[in-house]
PDB file of N, CA and C in Angstrom:
ATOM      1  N   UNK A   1     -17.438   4.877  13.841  1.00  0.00           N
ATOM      2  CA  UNK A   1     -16.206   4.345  14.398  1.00  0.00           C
ATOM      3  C   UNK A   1     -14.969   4.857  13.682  1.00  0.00           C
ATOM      4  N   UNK A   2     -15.129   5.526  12.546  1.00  0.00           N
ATOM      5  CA  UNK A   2     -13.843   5.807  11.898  1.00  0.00           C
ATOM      6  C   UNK A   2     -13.105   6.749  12.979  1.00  0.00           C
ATOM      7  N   UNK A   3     -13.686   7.609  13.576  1.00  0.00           N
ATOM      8  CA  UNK A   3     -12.396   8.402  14.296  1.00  0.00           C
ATOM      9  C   UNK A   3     -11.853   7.707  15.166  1.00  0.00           C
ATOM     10  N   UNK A   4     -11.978   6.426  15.481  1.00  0.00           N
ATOM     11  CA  UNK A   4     -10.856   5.437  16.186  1.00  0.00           C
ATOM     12  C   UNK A   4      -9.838   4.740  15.179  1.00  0.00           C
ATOM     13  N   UNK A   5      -9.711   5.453  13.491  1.00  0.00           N
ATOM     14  CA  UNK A   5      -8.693   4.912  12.671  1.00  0.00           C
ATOM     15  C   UNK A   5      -7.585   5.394  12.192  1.00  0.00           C
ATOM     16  N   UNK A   6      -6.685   5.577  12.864  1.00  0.00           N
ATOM     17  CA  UNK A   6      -5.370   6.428  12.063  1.00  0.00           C
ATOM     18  C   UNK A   6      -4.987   6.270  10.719  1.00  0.00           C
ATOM     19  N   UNK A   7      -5.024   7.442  10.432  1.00  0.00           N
ATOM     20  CA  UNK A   7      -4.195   7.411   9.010  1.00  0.00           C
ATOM     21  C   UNK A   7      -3.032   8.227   8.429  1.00  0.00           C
ATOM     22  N   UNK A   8      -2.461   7.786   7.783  1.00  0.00           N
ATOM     23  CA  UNK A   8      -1.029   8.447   7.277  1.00  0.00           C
ATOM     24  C   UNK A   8      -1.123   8.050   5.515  1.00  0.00           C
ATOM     25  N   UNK A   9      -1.089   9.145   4.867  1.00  0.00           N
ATOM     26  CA  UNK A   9      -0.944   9.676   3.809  1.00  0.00           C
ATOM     27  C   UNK A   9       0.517   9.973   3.212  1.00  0.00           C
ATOM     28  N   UNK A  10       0.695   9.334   2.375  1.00  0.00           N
ATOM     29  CA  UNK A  10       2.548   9.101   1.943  1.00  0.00           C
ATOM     30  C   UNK A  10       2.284   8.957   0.487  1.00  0.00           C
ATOM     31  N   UNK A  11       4.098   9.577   0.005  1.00  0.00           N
ATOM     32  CA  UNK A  11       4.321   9.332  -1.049  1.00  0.00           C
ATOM     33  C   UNK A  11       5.267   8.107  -1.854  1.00  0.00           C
ATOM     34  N   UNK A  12       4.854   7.223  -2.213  1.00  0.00           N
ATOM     35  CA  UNK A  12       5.978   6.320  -2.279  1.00  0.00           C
ATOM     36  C   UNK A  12       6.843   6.943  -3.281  1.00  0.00           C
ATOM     37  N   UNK A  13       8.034   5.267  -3.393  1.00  0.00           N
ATOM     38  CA  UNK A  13       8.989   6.077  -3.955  1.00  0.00           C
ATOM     39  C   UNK A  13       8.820   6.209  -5.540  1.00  0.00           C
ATOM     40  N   UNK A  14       8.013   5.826  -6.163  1.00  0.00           N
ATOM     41  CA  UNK A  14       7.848   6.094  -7.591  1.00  0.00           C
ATOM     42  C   UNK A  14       6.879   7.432  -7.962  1.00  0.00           C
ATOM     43  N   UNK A  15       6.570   7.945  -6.900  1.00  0.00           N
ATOM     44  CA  UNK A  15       5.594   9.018  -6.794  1.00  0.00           C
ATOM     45  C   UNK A  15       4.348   8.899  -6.699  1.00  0.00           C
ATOM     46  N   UNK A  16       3.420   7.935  -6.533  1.00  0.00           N
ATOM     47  CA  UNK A  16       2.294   7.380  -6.286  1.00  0.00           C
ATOM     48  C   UNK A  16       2.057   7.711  -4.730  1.00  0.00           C
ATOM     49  N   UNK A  17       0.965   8.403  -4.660  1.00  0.00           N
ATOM     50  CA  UNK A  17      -0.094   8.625  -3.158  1.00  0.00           C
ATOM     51  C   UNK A  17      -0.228   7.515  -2.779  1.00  0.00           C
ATOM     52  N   UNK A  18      -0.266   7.247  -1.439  1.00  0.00           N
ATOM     53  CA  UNK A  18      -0.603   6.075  -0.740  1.00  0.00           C
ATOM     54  C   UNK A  18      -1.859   6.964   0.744  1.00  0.00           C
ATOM     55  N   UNK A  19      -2.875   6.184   0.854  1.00  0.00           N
ATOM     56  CA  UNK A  19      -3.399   6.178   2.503  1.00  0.00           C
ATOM     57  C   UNK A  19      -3.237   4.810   2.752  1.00  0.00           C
ATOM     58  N   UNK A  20      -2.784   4.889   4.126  1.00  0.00           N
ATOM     59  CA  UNK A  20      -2.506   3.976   5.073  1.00  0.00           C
ATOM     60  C   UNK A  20      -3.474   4.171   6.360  1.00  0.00           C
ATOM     61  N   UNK A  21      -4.187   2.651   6.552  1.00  0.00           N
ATOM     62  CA  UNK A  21      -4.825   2.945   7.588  1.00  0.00           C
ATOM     63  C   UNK A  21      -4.613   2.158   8.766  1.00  0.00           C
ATOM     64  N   UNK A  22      -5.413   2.695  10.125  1.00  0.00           N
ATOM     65  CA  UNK A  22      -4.965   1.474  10.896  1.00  0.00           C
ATOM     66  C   UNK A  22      -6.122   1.253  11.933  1.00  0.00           C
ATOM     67  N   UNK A  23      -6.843  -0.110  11.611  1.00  0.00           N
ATOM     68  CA  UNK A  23      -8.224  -0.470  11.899  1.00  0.00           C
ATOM     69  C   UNK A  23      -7.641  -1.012  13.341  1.00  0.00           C
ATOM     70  N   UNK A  24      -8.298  -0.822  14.069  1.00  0.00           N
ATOM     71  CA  UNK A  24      -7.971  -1.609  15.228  1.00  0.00           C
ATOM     72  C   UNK A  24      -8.760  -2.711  15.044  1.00  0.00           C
ATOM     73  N   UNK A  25      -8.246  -3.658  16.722  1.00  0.00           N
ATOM     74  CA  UNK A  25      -8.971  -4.786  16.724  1.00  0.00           C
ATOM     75  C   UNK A  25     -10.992  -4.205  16.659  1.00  0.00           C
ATOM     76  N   UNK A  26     -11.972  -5.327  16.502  1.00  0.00           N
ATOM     77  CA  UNK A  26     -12.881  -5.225  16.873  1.00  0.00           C
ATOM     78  C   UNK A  26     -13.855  -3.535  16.436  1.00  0.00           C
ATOM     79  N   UNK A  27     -13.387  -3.174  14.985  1.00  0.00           N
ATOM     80  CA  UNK A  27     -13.950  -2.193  14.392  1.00  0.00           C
ATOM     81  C   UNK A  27     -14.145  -2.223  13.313  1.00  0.00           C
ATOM     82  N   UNK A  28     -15.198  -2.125  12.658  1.00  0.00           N
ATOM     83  CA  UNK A  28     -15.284  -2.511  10.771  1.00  0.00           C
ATOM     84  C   UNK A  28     -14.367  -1.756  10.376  1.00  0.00           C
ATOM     85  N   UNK A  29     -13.486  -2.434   9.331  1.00  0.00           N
ATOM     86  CA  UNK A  29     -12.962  -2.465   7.683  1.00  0.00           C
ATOM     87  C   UNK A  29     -13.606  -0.681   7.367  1.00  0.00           C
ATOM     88  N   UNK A  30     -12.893  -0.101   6.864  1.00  0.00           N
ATOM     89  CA  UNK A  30     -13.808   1.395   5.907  1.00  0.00           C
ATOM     90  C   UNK A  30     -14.583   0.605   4.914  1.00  0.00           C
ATOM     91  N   UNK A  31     -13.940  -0.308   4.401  1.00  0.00           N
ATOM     92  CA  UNK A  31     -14.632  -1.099   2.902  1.00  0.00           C
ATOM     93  C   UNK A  31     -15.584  -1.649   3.833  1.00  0.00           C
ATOM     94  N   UNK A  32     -16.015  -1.810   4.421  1.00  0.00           N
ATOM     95  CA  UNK A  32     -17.498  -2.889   5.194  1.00  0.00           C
ATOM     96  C   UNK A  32     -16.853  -4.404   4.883  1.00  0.00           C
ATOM     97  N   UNK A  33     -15.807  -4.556   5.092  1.00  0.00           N
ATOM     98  CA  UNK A  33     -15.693  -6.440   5.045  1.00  0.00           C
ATOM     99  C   UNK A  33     -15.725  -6.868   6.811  1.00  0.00           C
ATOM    100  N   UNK A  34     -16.270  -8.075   6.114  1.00  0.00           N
ATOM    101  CA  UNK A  34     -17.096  -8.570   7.468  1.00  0.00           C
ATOM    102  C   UNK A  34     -15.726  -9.330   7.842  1.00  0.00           C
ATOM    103  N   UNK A  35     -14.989  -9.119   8.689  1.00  0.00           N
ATOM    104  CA  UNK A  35     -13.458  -9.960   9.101  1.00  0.00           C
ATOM    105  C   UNK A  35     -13.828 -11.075  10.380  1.00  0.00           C
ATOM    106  N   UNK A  36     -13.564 -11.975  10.226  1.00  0.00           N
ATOM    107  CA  UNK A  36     -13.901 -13.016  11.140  1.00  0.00           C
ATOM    108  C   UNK A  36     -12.411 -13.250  12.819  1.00  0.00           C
ATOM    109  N   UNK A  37     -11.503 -12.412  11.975  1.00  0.00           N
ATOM    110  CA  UNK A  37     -10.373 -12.338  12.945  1.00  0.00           C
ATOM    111  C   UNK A  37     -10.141 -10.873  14.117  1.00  0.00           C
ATOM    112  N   UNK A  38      -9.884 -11.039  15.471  1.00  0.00           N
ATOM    113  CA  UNK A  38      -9.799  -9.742  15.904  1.00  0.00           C
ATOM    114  C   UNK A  38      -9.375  -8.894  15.900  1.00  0.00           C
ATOM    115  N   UNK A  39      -7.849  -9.587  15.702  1.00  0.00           N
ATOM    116  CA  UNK A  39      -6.321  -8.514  15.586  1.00  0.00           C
ATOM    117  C   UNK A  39      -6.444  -7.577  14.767  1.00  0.00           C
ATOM    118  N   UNK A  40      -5.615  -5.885  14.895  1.00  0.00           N
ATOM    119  CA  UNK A  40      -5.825  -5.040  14.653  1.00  0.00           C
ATOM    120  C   UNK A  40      -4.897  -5.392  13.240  1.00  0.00           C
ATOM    121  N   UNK A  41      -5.726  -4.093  11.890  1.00  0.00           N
ATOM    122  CA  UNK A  41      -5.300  -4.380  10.839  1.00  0.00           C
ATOM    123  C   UNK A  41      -4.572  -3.349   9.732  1.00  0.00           C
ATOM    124  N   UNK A  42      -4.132  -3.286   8.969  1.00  0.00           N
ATOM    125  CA  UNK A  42      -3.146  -2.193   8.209  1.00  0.00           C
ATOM    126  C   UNK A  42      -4.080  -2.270   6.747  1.00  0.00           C
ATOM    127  N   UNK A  43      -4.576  -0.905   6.392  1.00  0.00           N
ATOM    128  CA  UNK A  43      -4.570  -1.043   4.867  1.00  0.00           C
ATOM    129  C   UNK A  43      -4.587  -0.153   4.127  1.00  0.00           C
ATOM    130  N   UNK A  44      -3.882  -0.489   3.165  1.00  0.00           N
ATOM    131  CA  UNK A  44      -3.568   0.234   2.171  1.00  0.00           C
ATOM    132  C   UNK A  44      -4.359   0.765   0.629  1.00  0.00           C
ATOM    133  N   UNK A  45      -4.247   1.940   0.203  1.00  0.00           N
ATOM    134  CA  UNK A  45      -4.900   2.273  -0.990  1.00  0.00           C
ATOM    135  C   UNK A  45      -4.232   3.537  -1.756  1.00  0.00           C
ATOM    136  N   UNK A  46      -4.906   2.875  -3.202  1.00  0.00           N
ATOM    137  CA  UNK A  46      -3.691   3.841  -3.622  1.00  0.00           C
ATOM    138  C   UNK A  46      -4.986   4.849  -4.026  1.00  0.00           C
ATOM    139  N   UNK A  47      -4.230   6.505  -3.559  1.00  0.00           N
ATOM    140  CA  UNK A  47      -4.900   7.470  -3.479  1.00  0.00           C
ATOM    141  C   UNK A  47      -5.279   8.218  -5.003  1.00  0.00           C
ATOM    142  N   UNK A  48      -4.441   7.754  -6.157  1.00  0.00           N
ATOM    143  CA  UNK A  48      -5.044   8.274  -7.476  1.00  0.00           C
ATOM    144  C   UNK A  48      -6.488   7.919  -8.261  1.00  0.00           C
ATOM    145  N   UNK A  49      -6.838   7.033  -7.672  1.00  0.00           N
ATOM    146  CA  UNK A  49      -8.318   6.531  -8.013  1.00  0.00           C
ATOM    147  C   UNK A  49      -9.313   6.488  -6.839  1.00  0.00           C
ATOM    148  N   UNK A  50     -10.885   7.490  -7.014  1.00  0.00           N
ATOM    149  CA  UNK A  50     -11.718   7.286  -5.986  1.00  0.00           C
ATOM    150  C   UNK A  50     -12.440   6.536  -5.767  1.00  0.00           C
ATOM    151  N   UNK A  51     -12.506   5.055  -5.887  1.00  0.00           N
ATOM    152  CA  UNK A  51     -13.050   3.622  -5.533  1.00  0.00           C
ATOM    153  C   UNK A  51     -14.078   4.146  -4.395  1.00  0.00           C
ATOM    154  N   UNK A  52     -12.990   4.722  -3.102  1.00  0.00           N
ATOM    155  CA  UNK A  52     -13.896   4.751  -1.422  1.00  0.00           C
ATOM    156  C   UNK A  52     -13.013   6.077  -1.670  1.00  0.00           C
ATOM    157  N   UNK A  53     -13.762   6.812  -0.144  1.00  0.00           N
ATOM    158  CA  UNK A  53     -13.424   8.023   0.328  1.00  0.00           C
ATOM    159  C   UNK A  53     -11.487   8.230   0.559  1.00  0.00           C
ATOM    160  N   UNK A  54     -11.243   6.676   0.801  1.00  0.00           N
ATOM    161  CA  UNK A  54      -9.443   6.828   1.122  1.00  0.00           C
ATOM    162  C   UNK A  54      -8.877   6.608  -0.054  1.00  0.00           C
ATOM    163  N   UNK A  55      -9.503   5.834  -1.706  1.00  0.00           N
ATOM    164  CA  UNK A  55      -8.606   5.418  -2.360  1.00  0.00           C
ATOM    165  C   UNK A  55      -9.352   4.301  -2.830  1.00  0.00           C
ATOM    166  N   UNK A  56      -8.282   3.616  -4.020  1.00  0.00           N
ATOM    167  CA  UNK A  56      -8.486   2.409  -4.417  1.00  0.00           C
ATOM    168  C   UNK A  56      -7.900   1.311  -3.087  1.00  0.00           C
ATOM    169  N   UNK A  57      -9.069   0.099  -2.926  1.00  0.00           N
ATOM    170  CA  UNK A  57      -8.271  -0.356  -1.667  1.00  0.00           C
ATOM    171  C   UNK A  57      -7.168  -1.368  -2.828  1.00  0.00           C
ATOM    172  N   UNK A  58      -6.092  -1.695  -1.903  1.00  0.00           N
ATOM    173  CA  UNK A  58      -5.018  -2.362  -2.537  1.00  0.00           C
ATOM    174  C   UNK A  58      -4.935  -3.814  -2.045  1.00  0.00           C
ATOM    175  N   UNK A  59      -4.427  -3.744  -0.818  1.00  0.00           N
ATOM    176  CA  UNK A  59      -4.057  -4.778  -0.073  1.00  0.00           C
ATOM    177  C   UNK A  59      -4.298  -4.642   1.895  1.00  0.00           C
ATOM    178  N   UNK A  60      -4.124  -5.641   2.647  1.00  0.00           N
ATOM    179  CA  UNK A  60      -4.657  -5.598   4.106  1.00  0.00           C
ATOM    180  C   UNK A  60      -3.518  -6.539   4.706  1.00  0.00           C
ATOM    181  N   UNK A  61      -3.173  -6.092   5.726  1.00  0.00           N
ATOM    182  CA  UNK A  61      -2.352  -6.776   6.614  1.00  0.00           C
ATOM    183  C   UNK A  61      -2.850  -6.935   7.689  1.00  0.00           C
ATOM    184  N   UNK A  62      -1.697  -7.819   8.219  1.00  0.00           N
ATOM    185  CA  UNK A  62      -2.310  -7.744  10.187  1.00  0.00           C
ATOM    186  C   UNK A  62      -1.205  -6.897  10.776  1.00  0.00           C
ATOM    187  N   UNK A  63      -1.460  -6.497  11.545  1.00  0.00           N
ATOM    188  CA  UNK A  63      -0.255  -5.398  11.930  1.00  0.00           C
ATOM    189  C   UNK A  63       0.620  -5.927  12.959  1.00  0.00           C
ATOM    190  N   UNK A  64       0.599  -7.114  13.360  1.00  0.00           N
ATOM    191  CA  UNK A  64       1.860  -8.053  13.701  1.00  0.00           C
ATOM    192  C   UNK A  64       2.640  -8.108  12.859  1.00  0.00           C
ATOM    193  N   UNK A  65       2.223  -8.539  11.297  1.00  0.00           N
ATOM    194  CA  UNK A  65       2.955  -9.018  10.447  1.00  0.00           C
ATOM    195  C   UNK A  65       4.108  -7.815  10.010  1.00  0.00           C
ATOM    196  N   UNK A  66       3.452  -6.740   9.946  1.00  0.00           N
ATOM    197  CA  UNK A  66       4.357  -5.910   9.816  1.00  0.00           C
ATOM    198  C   UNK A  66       5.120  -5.531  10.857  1.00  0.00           C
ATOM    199  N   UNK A  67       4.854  -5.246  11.791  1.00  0.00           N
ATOM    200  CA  UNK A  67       5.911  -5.076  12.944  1.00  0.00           C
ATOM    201  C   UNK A  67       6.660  -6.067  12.967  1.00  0.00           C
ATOM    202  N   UNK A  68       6.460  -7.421  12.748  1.00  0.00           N
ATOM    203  CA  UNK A  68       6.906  -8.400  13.886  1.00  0.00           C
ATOM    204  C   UNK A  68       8.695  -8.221  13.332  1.00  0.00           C
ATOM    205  N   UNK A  69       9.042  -7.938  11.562  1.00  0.00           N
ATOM    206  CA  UNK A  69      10.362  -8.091  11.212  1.00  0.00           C
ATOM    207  C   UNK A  69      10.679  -7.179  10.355  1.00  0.00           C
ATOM    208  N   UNK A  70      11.011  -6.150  10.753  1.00  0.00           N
ATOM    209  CA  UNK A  70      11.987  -5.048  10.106  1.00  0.00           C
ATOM    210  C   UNK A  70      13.189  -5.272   9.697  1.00  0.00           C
ATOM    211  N   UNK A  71      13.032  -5.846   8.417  1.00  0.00           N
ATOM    212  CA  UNK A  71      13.828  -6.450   7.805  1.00  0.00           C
ATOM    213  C   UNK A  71      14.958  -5.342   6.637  1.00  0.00           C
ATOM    214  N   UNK A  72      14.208  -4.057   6.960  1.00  0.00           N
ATOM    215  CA  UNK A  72      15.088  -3.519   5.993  1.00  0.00           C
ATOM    216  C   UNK A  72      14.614  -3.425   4.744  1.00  0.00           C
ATOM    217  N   UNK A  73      13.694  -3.842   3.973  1.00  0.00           N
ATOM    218  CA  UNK A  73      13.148  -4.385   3.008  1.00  0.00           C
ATOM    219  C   UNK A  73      11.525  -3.653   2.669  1.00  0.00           C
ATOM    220  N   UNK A  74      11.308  -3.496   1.703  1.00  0.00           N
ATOM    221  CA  UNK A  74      10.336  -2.619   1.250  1.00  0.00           C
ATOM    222  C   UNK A  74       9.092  -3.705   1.256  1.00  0.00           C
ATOM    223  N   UNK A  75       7.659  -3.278   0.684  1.00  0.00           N
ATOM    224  CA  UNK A  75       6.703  -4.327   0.254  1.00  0.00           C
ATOM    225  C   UNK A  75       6.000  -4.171  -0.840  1.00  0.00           C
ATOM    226  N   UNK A  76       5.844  -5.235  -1.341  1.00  0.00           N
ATOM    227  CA  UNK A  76       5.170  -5.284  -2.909  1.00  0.00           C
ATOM    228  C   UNK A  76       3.479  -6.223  -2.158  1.00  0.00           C
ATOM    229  N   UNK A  77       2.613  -4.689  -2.621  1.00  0.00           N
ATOM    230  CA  UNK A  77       1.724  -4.854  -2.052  1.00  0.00           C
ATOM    231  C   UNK A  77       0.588  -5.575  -2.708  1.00  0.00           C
ATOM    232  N   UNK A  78       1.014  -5.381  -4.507  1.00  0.00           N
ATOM    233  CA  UNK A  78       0.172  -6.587  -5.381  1.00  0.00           C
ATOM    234  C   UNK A  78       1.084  -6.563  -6.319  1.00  0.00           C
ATOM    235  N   UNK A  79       1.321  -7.891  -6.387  1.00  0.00           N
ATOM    236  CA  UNK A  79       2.777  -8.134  -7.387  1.00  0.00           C
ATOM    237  C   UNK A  79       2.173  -7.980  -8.838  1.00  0.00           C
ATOM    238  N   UNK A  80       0.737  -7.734  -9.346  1.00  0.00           N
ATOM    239  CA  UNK A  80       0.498  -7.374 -10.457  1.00  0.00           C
ATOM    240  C   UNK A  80       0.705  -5.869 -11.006  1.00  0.00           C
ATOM    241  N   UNK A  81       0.845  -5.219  -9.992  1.00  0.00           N
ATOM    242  CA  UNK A  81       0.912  -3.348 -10.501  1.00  0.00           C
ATOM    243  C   UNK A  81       1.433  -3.359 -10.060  1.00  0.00           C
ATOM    244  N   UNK A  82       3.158  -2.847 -10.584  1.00  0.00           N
ATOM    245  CA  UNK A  82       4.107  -2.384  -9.948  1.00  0.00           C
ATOM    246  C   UNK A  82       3.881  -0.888  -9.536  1.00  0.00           C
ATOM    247  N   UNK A  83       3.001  -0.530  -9.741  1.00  0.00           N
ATOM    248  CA  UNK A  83       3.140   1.223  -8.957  1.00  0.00           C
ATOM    249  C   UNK A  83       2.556   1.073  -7.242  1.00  0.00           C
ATOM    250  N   UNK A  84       2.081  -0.244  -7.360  1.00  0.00           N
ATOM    251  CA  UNK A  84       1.556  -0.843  -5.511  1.00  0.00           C
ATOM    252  C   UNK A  84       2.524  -1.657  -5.056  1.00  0.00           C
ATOM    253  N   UNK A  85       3.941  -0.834  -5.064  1.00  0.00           N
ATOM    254  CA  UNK A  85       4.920  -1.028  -3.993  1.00  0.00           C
ATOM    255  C   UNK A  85       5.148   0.029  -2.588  1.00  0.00           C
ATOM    256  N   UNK A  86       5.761  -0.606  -2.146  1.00  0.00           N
ATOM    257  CA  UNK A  86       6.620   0.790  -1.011  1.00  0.00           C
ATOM    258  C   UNK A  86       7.888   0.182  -0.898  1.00  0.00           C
ATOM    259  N   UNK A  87       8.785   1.065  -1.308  1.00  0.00           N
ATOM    260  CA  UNK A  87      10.618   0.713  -0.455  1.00  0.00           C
ATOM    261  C   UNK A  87      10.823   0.682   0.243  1.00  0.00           C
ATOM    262  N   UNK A  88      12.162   0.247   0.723  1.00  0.00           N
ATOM    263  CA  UNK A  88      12.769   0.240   2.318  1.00  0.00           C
ATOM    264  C   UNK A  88      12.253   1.652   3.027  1.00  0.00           C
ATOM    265  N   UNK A  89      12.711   3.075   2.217  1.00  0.00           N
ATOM    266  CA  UNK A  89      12.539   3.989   3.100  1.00  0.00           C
ATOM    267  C   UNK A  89      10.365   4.719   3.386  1.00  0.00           C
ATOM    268  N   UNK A  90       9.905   4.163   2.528  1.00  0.00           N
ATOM    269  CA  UNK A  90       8.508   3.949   3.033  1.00  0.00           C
ATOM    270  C   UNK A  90       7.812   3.422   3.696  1.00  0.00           C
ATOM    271  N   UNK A  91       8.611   1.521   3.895  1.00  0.00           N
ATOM    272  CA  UNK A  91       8.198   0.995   5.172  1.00  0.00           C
ATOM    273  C   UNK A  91       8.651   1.419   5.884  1.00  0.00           C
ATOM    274  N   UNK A  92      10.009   1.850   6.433  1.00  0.00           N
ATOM    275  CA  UNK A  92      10.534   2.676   7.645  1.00  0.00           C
ATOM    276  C   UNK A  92       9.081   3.576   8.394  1.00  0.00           C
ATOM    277  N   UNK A  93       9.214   4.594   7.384  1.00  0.00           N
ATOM    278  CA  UNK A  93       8.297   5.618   7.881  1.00  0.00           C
ATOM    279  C   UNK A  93       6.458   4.933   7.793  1.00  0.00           C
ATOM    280  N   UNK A  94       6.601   4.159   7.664  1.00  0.00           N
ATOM    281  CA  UNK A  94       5.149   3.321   7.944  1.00  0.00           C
ATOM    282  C   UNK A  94       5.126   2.689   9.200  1.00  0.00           C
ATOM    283  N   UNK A  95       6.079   1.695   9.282  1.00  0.00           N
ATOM    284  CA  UNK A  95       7.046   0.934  10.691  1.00  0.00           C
ATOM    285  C   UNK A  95       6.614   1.883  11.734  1.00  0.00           C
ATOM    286  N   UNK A  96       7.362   2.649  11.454  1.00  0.00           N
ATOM    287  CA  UNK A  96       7.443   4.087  12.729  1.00  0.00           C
ATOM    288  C   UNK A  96       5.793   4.502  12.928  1.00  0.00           C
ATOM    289  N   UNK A  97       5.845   5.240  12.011  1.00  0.00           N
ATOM    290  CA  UNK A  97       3.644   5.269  12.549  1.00  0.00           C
ATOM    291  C   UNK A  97       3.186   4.558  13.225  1.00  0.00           C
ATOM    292  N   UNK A  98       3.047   3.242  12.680  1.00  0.00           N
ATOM    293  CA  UNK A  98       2.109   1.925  13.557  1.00  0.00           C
ATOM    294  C   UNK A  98       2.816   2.147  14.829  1.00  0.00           C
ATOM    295  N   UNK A  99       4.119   1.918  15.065  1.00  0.00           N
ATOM    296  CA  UNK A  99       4.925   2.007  16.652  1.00  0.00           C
ATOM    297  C   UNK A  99       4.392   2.843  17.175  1.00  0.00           C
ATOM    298  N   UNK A 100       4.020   4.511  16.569  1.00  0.00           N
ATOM    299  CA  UNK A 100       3.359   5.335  17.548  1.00  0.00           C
ATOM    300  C   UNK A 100       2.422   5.628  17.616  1.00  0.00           C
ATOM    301  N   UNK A 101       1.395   4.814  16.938  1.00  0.00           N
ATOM    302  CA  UNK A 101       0.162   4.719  16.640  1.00  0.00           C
ATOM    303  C   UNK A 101       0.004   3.538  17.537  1.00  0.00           C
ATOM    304  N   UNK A 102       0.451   2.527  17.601  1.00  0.00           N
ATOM    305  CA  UNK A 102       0.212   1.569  18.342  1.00  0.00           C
ATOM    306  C   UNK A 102       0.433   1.410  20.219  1.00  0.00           C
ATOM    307  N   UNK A 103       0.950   2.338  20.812  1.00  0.00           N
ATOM    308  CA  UNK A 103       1.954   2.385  22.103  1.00  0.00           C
ATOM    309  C   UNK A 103       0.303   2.432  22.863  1.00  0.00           C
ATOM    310  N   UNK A 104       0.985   1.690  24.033  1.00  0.00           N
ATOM    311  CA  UNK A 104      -0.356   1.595  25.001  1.00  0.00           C
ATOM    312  C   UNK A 104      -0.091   2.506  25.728  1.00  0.00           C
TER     313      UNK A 104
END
């Protein structure tokens, strides 16, 4: 099922690799987590450590959550390691992916 998962590969702004993925509804996790919810999902890993084939995983969204408010505003993706942020101009260009990654 992975070739039904987009991904985008970025640099944030402190210089840290990022993959970004985007699980749709109703398709396993790359990590094999068993998700009990349908909605399609966002996740992130940071690409300097090989944990899995994409990265260390970081953090998981729902990809409402991110669309729903473009706020201008970056995300702190584990408030314990500051190098697992993204800024305003990384969510932009994340924002934008999912939009055209997402269009029916």
């Amino acid at each position: 099922m992975a070739e039904l998962m987009h991904r985008l590969d970025l640099v944030n702004y402190q210089g840290n690799p990022f993959r970004v993925i985007l699980v749709p509804a109703n398709v396993t996790c790359p990590n094999h987590v068993t998700l009990t919810d349908t909605r399609p999902l966002v996740e992130f890993y940071d690409r300097r450590f090989s944990h899995t084939p994409d990265g260390q995983f970081v953090s998981r969204y729902f990809l409402t959550t991110l669309l729903e408010n473009d706020s201008g505003y970056g995300l702190c993706l584990d408030g314990g390691v500051p190098a697992w942020s993204l800024g305003p101009g990384d969510m932009r260009l994340v924002r934008s992916w999912l939009s055209h990654n997402t269009k029916g």
